[in-house]
C-alpha atoms as a PDB file:
ATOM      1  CA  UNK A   1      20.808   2.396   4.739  1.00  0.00           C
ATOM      2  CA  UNK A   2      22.607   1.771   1.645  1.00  0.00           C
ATOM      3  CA  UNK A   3      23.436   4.777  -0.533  1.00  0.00           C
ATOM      4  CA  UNK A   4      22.022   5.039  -3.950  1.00  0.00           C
ATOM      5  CA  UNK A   5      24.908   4.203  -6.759  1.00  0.00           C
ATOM      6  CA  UNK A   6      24.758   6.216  -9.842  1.00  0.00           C
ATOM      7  CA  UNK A   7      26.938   5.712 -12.728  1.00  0.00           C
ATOM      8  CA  UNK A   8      27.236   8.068 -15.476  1.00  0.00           C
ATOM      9  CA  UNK A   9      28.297   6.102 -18.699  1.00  0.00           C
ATOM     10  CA  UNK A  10      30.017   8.370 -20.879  1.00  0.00           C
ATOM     11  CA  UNK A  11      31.978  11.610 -20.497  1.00  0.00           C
ATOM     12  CA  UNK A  12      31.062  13.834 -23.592  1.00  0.00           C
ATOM     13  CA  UNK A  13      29.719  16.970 -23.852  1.00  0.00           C
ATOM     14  CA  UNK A  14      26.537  15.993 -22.431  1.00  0.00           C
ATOM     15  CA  UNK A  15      27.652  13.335 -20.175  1.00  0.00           C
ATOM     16  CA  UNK A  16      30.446  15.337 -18.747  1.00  0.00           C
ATOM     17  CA  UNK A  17      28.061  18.774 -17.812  1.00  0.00           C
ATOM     18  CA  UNK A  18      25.664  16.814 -15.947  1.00  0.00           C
ATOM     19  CA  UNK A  19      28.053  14.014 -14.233  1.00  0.00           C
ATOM     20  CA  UNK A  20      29.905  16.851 -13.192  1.00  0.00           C
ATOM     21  CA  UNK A  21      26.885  18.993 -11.747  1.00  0.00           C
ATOM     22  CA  UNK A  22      25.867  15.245  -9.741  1.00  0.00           C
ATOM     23  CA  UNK A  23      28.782  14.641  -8.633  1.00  0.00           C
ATOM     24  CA  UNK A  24      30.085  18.371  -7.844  1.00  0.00           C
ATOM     25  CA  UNK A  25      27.506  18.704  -5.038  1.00  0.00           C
ATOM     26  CA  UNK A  26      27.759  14.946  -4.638  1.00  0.00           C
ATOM     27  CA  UNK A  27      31.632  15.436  -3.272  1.00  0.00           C
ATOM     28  CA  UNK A  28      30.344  18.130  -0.745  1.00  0.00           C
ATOM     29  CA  UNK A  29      27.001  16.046   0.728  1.00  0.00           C
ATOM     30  CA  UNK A  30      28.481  13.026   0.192  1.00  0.00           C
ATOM     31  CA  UNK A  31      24.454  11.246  -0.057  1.00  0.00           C
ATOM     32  CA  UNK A  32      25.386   9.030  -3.030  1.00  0.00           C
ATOM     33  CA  UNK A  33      28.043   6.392  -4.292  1.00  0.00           C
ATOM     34  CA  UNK A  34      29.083   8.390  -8.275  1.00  0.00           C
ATOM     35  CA  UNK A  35      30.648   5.694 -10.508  1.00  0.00           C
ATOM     36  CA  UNK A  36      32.074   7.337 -13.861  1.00  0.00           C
ATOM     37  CA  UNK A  37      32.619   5.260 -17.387  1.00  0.00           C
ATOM     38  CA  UNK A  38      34.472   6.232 -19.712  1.00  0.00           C
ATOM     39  CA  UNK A  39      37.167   4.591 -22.153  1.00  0.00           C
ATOM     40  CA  UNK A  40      40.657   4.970 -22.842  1.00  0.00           C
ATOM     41  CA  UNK A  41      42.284   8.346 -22.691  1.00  0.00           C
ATOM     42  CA  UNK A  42      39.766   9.574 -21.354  1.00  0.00           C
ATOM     43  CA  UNK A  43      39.371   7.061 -17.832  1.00  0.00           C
ATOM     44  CA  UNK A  44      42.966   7.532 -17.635  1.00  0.00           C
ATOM     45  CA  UNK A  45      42.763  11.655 -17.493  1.00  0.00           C
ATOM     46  CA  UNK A  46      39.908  11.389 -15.173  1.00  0.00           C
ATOM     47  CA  UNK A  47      41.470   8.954 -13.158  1.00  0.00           C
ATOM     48  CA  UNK A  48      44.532  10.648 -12.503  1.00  0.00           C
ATOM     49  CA  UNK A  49      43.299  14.601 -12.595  1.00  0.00           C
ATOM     50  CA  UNK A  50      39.302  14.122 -11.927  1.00  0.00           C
ATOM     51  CA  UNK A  51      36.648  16.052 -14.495  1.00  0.00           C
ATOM     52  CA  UNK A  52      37.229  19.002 -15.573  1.00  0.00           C
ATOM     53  CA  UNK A  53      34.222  21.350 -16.792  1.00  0.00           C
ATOM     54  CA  UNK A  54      35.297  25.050 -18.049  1.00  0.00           C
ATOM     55  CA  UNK A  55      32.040  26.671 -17.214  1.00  0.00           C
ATOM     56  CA  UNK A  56      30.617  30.386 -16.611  1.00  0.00           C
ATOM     57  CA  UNK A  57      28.445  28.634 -13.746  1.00  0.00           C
ATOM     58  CA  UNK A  58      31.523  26.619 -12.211  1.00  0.00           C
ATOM     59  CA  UNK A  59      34.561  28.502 -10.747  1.00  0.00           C
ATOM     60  CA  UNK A  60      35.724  25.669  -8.785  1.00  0.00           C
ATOM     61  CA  UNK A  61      36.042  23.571 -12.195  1.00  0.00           C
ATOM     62  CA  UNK A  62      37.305  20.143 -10.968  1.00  0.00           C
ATOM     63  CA  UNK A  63      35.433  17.091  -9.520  1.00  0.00           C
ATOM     64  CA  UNK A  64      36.515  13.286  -8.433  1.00  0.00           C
ATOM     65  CA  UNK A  65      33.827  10.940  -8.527  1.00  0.00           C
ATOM     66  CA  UNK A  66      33.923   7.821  -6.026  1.00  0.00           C
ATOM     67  CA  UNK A  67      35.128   5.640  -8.652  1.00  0.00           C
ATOM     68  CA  UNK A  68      35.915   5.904 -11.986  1.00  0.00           C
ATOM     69  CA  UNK A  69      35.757   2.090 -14.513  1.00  0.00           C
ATOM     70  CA  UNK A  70      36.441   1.772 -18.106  1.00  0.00           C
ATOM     71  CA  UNK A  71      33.875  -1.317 -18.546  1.00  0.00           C
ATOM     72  CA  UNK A  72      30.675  -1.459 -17.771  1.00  0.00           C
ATOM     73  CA  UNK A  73      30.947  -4.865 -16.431  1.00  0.00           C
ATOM     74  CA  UNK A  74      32.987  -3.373 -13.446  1.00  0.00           C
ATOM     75  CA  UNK A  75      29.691  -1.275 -12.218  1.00  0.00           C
ATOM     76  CA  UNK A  76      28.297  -2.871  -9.037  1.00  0.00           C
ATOM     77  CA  UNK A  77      24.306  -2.666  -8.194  1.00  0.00           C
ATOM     78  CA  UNK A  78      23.602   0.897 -10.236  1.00  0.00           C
ATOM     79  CA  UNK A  79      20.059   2.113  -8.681  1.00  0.00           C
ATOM     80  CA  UNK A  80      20.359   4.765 -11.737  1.00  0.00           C
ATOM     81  CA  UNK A  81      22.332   4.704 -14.711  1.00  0.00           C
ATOM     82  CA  UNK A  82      22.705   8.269 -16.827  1.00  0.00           C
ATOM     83  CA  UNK A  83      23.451   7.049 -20.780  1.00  0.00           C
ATOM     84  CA  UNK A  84      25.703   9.559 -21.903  1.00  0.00           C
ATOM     85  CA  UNK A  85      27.082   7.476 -25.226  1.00  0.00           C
ATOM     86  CA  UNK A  86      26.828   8.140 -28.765  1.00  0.00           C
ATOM     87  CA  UNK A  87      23.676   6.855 -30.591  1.00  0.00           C
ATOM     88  CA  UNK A  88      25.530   4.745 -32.326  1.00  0.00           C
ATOM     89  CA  UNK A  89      26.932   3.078 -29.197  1.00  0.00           C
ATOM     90  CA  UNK A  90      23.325   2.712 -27.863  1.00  0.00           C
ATOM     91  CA  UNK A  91      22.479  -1.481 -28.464  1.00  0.00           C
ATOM     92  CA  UNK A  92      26.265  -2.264 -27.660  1.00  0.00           C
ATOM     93  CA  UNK A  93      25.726   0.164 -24.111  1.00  0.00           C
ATOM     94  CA  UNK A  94      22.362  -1.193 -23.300  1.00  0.00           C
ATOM     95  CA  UNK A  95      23.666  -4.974 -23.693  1.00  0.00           C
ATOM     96  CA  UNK A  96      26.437  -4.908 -21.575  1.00  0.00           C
ATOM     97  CA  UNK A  97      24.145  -2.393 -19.280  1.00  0.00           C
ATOM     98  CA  UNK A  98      21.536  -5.689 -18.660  1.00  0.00           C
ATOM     99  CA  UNK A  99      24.431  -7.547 -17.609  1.00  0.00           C
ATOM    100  CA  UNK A 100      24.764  -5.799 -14.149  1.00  0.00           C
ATOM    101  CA  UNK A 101      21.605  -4.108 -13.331  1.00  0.00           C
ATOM    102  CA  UNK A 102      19.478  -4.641 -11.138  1.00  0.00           C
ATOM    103  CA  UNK A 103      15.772  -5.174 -10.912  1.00  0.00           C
ATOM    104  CA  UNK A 104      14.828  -1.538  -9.678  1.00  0.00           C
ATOM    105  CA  UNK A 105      17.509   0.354 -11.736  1.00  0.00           C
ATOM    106  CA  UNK A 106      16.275   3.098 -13.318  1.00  0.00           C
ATOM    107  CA  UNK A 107      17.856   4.317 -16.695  1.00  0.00           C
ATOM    108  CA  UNK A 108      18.019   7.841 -17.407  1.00  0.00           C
ATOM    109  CA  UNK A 109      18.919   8.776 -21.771  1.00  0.00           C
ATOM    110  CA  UNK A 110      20.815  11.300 -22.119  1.00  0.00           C
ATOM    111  CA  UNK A 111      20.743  11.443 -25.901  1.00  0.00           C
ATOM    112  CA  UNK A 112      18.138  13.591 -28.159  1.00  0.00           C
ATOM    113  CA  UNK A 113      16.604  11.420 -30.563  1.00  0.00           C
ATOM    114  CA  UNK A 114      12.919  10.458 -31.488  1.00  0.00           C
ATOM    115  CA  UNK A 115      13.509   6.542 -30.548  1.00  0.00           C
ATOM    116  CA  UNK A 116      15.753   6.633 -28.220  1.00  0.00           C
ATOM    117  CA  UNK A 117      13.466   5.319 -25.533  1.00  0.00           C
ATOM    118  CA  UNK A 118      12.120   2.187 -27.988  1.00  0.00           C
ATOM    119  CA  UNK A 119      15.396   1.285 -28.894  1.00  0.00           C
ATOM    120  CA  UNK A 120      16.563   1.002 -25.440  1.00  0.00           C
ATOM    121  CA  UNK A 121      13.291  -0.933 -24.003  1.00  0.00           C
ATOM    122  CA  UNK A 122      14.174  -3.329 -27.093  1.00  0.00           C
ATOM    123  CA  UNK A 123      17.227  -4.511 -25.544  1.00  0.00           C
ATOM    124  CA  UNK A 124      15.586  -4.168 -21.519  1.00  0.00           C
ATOM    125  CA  UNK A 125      11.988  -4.638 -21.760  1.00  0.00           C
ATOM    126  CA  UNK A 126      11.369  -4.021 -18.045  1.00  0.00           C
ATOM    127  CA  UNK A 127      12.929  -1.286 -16.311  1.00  0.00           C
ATOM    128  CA  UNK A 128      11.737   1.615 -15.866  1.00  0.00           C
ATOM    129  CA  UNK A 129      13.533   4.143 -18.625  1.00  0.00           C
ATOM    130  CA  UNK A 130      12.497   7.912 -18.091  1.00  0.00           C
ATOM    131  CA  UNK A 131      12.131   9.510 -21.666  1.00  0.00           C
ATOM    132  CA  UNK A 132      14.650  12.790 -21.650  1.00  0.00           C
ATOM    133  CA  UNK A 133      15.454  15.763 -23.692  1.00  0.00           C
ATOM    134  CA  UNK A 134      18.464  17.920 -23.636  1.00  0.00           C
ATOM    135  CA  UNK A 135      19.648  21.291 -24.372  1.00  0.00           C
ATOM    136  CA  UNK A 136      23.185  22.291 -23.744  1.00  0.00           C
ATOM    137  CA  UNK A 137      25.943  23.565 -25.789  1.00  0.00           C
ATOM    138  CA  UNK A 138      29.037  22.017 -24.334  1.00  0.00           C
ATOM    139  CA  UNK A 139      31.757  19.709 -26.120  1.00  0.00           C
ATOM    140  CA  UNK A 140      34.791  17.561 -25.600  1.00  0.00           C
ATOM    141  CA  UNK A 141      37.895  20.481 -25.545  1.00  0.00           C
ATOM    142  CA  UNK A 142      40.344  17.397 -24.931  1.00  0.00           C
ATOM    143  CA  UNK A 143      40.032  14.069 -23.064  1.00  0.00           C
ATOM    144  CA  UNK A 144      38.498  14.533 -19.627  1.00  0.00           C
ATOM    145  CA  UNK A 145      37.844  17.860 -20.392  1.00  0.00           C
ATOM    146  CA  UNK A 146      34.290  19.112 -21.030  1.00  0.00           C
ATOM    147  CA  UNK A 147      33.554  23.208 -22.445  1.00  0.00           C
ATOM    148  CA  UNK A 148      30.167  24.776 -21.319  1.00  0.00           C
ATOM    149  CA  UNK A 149      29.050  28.003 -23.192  1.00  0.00           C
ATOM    150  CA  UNK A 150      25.883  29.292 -23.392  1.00  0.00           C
ATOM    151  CA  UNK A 151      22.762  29.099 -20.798  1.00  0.00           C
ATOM    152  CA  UNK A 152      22.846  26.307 -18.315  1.00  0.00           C
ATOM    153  CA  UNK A 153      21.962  23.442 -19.619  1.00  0.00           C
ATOM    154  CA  UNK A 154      18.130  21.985 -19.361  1.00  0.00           C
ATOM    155  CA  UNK A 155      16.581  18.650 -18.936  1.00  0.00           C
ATOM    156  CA  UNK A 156      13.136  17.800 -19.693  1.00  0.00           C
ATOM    157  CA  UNK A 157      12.203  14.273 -18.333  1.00  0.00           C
ATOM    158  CA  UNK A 158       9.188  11.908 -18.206  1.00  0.00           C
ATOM    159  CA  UNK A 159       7.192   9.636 -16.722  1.00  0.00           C
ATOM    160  CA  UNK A 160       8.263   6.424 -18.290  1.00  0.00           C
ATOM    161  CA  UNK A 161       4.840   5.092 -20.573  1.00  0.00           C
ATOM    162  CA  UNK A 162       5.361   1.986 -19.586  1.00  0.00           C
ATOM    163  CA  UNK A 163       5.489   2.379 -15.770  1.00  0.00           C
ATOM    164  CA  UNK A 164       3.772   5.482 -15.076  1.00  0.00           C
ATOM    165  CA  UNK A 165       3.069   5.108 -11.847  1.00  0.00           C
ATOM    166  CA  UNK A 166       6.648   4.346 -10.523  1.00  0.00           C
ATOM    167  CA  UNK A 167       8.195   6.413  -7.662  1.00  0.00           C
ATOM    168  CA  UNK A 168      11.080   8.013  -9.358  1.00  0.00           C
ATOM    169  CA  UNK A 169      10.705  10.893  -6.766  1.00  0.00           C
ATOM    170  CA  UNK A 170      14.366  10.477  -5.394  1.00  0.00           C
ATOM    171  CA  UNK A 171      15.815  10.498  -9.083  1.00  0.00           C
ATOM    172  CA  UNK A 172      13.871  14.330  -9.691  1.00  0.00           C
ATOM    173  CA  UNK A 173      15.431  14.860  -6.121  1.00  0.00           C
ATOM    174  CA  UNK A 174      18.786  14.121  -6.833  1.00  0.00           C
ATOM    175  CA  UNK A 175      18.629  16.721 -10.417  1.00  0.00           C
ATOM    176  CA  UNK A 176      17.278  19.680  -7.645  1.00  0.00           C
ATOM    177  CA  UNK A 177      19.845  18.779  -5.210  1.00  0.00           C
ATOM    178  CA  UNK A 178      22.569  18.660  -8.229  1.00  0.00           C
ATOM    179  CA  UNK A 179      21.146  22.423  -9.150  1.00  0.00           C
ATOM    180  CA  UNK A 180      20.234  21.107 -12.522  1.00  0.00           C
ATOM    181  CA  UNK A 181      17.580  22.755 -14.481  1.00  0.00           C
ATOM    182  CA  UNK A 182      15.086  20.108 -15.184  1.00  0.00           C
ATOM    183  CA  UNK A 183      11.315  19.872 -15.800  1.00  0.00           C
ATOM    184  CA  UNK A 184       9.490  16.583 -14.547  1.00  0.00           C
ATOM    185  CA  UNK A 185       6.509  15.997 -17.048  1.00  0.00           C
ATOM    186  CA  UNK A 186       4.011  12.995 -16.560  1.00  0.00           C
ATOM    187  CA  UNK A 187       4.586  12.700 -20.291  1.00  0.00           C
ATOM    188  CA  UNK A 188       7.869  14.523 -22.494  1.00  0.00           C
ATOM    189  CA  UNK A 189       7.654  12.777 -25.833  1.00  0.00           C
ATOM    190  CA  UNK A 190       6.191  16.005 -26.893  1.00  0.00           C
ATOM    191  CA  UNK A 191       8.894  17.950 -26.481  1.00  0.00           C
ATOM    192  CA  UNK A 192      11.352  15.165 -27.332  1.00  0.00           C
ATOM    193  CA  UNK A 193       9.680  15.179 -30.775  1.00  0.00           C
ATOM    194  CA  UNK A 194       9.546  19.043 -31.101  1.00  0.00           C
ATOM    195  CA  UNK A 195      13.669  18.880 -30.671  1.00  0.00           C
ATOM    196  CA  UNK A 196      13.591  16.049 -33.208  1.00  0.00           C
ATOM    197  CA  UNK A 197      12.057  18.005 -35.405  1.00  0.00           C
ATOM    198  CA  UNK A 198      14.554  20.146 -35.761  1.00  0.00           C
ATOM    199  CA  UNK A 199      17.809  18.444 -35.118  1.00  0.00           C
ATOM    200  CA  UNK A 200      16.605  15.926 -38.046  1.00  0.00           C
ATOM    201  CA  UNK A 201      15.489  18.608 -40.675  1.00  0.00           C
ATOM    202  CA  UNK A 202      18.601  20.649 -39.866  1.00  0.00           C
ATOM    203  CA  UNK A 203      21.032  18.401 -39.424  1.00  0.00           C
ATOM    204  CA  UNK A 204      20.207  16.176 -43.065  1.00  0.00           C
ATOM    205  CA  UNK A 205      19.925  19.139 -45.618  1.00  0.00           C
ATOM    206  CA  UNK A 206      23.069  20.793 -43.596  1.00  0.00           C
ATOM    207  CA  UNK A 207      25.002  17.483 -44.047  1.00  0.00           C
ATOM    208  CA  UNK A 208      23.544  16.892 -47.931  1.00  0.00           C
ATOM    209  CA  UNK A 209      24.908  20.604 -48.977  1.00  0.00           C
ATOM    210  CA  UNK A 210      27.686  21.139 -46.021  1.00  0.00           C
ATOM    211  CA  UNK A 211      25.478  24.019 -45.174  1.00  0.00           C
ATOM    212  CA  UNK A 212      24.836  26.462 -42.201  1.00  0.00           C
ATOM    213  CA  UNK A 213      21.697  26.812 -39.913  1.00  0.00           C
ATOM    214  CA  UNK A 214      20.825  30.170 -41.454  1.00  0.00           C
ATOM    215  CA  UNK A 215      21.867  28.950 -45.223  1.00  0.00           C
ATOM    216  CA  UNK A 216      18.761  26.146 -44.668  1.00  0.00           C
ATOM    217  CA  UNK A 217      16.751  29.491 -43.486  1.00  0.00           C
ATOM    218  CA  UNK A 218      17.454  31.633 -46.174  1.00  0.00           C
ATOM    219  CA  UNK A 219      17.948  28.938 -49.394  1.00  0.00           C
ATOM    220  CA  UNK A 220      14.927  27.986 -50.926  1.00  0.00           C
ATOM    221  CA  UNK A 221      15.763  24.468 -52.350  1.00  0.00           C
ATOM    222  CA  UNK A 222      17.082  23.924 -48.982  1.00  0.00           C
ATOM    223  CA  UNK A 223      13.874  25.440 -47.153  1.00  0.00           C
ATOM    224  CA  UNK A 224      12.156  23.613 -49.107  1.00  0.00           C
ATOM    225  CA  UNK A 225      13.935  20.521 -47.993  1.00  0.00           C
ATOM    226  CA  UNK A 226      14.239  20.535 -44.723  1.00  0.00           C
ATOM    227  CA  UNK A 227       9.977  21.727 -45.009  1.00  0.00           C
ATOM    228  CA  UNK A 228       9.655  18.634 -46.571  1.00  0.00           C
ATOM    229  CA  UNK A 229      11.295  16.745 -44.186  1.00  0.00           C
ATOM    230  CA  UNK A 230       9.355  18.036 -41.153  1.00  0.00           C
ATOM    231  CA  UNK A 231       6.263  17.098 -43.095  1.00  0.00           C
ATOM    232  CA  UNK A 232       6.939  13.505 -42.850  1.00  0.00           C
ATOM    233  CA  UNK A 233       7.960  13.414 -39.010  1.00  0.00           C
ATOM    234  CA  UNK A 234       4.496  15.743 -38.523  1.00  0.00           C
ATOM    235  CA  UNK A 235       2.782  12.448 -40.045  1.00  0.00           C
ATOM    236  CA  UNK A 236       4.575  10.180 -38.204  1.00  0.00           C
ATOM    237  CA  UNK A 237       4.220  12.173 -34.730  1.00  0.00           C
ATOM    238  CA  UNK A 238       0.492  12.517 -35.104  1.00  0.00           C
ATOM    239  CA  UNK A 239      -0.096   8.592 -36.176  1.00  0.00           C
ATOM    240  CA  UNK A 240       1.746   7.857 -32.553  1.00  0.00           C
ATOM    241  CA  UNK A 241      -0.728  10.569 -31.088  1.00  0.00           C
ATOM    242  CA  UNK A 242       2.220  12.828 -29.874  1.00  0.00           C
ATOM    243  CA  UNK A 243       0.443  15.934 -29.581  1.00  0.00           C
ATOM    244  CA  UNK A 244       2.678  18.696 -31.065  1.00  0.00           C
ATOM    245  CA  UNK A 245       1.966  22.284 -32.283  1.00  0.00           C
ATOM    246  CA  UNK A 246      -0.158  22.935 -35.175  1.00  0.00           C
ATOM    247  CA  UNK A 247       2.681  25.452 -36.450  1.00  0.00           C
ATOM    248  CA  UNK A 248       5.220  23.599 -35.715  1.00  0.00           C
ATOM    249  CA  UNK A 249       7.275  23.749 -38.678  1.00  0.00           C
ATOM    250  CA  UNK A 250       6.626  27.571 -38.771  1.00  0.00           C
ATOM    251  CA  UNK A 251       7.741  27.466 -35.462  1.00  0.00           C
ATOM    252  CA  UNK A 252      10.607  25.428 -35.799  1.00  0.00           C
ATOM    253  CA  UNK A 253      11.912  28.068 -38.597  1.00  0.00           C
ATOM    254  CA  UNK A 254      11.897  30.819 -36.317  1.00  0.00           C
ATOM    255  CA  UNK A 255      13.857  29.141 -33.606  1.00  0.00           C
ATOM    256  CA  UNK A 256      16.365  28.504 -36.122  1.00  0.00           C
ATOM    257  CA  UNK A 257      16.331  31.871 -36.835  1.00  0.00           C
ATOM    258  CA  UNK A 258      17.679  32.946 -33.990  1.00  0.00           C
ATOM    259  CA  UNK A 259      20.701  30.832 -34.558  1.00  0.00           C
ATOM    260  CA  UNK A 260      23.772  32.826 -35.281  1.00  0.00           C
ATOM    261  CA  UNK A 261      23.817  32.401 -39.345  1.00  0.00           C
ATOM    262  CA  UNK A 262      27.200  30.144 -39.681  1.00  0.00           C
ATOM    263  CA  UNK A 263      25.735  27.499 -36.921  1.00  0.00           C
ATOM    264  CA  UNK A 264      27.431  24.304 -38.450  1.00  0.00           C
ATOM    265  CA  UNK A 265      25.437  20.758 -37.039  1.00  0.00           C
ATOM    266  CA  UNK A 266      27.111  18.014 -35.719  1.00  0.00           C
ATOM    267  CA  UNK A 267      25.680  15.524 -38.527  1.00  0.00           C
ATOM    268  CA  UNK A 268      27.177  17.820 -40.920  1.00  0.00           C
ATOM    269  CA  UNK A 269      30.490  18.433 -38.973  1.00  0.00           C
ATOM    270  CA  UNK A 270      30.749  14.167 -39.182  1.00  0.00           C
ATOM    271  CA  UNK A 271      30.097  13.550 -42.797  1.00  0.00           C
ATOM    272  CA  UNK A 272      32.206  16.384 -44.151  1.00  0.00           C
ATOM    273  CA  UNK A 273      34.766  15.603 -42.077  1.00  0.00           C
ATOM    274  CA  UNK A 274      34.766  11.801 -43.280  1.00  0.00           C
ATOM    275  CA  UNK A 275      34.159  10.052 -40.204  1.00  0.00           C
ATOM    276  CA  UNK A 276      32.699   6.597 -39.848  1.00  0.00           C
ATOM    277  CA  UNK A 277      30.070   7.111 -37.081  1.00  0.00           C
ATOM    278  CA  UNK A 278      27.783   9.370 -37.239  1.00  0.00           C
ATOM    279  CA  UNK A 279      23.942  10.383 -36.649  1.00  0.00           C
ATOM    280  CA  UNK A 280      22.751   9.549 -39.709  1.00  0.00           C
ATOM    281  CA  UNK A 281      20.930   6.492 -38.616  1.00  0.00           C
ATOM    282  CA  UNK A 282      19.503   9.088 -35.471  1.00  0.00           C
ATOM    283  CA  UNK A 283      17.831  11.270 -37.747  1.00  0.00           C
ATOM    284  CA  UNK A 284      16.704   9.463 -40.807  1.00  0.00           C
ATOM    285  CA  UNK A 285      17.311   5.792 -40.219  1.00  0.00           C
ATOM    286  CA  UNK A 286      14.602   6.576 -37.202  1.00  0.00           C
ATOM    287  CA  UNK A 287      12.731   8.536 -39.481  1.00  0.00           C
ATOM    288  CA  UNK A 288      12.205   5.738 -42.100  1.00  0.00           C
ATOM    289  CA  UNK A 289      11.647   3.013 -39.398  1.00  0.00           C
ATOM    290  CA  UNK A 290       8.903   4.754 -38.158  1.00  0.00           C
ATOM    291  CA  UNK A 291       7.349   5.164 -41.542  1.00  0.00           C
ATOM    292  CA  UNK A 292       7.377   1.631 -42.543  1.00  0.00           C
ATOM    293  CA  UNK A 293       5.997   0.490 -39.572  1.00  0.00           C
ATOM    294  CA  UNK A 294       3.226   2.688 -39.544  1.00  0.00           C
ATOM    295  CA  UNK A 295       2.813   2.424 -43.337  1.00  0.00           C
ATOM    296  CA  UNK A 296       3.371   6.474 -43.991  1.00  0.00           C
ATOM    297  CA  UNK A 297       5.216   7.170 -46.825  1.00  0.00           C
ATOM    298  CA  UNK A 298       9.102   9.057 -46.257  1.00  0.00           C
ATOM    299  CA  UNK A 299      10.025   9.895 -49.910  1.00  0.00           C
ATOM    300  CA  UNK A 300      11.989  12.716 -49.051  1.00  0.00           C
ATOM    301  CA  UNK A 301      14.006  11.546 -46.054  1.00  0.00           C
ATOM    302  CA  UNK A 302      14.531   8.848 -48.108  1.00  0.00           C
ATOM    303  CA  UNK A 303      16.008  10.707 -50.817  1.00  0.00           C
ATOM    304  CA  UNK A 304      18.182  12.823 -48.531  1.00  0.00           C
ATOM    305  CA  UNK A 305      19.486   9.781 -46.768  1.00  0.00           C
ATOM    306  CA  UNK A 306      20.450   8.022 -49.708  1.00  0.00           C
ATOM    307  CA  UNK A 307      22.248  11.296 -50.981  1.00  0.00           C
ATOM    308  CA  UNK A 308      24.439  11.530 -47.834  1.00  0.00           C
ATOM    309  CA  UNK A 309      25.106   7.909 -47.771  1.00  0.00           C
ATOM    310  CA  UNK A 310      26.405   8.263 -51.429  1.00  0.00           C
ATOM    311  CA  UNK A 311      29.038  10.900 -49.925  1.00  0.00           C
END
């Protein structure tokens, strides 16, 4: 029997913690084929040293996957594909992606973001794509090397809407065996959305008044703001009948809250440090598609989003 290929495309902070929890245990068992992507310096670090993830959870703190490519179009039959990139990378990824897979590949995003999951089935209409969320705090500390602090990170994945039914049971197998913390829902947009609604809010008044996480807490214009904000994503979320909290913007306060005060975002960190790509389009642009095509008004995202463009 063939082993199951999976590629992880894209070695960031996200990317990197979970390829290297798969393929850690992967090295060991040896079960699967791992197939790495990642570009330039990066490919050529992991290449020549393997991963490297400075963890509390991982003494042993380097790992060698099967293979490592720097195109896409060098991955051969991927039965599951983790998408790792940055949202702005996500069209480009998922073009070259339908060039080599195959008809029961399953695609696994690895990206927080309220349309994530439509934007990919845009570009592949017919494989199955299993809705995710993340939580981890872990970042680039140079090429090919990925820093962990914090809890272990946590998935929460889903049944994908459009397939419901499909056996993904080997794909929640492989996350156990991989001793990743995951949760296996029949349906995650809920929680995908309750994320959203806080990276968004948080991340576009931070970036309008290179503020903090507890200065959008405290300030009342920018309270109000980000309030105003989660209003029109509340309006949005309940026209698509995702089912979210009745307090959720109360709630979505206090788990700020308990953010150290100076917590920067990364939207913020990428405007006010002047660089071209960003999550702008993540946060509001999804915010504003949404609302014209269900015909809710975004005034206030809209607002906000022309402000930080104007920066």
């Amino acid at each position: 029997m063939n082993k199951k290929h999976i590629v992880v495309v894209g070695l960031g902070g996200v990317g990197g913690y979970f390829g290297f929890k798969i393929n850690q245990v992967n090295e060991a068992s040896e079960k699967y084929t791992v197939s790495f992507v990642a570009r330039g310096e990066t490919y050529a670090k992991v290449k020549e040293n393997g991963l490297v993830l400075l963890s509390p959870e991982h003494p042993n703190n380097r790992t060698h996957p099967n293979t490592i490519v720097e195109n896409i179009s060098d991955i051969q039959n991927p039965d599951l594909v983790l998408i790792c990139v940055k949202e702005y990378d996500l069209e480009n990824v998922c073009k070259q992606l339908s060039e080599v897979i195959h008809k029961d590949t399953i695609l696994l995003p690895m990206m927080n973001g309220a349309d994530i999951y439509d934007r990919i089935r845009k570009v592949i209409p017919d494989h199955i794509i299993l809705p995710t969320c993340i939580y981890v705090a872990s970042h680039i500390k140079e090429r090919g090397t990925v820093e962990h602090k914090g809890k272990a990170g946590k998935m929460i994945v889903g049944r994908d809407p459009q397939h419901f039914s499909a056996d993904v049971e080997w794909v929640t197998n492989l996350l156990q065996e991989s001793k990743i913390d995951f949760d296996f829902k029949d349906n995650s947009l809920a929680d995908i959305w309750t994320k959203f609604f806080f990276i968004a809010s948080f991340g576009l008044v931070t970036a309008k008044h290179n503020s903090s996480i507890g200065t959008v807490c405290t300030d009342e214009q920018q309270k109000h703001e980000a309030t105003e904000i989660m209003k029109e994503i509340k309006l949005i979320a309940d026209q698509k009948e995702i089912h979210l909290q009745e307090d959720i913007i109360e709630k979505t306060f206090e788990k700020a809250s308990t953010f150290p005060f100076e917590t920067p975002t990364s939207l913020q960190l990428d405007i006010h440090s002047g660089k071209k790509d960003n999550e702008l389009e993540l946060f509001a642009g999804a915010i504003l598609k949404y609302g014209t095509e269900l015909h809710i008004d975004t005034p206030f995202t809209q607002k906000i989003y022309n402000e930080i463009k104007g920066k």
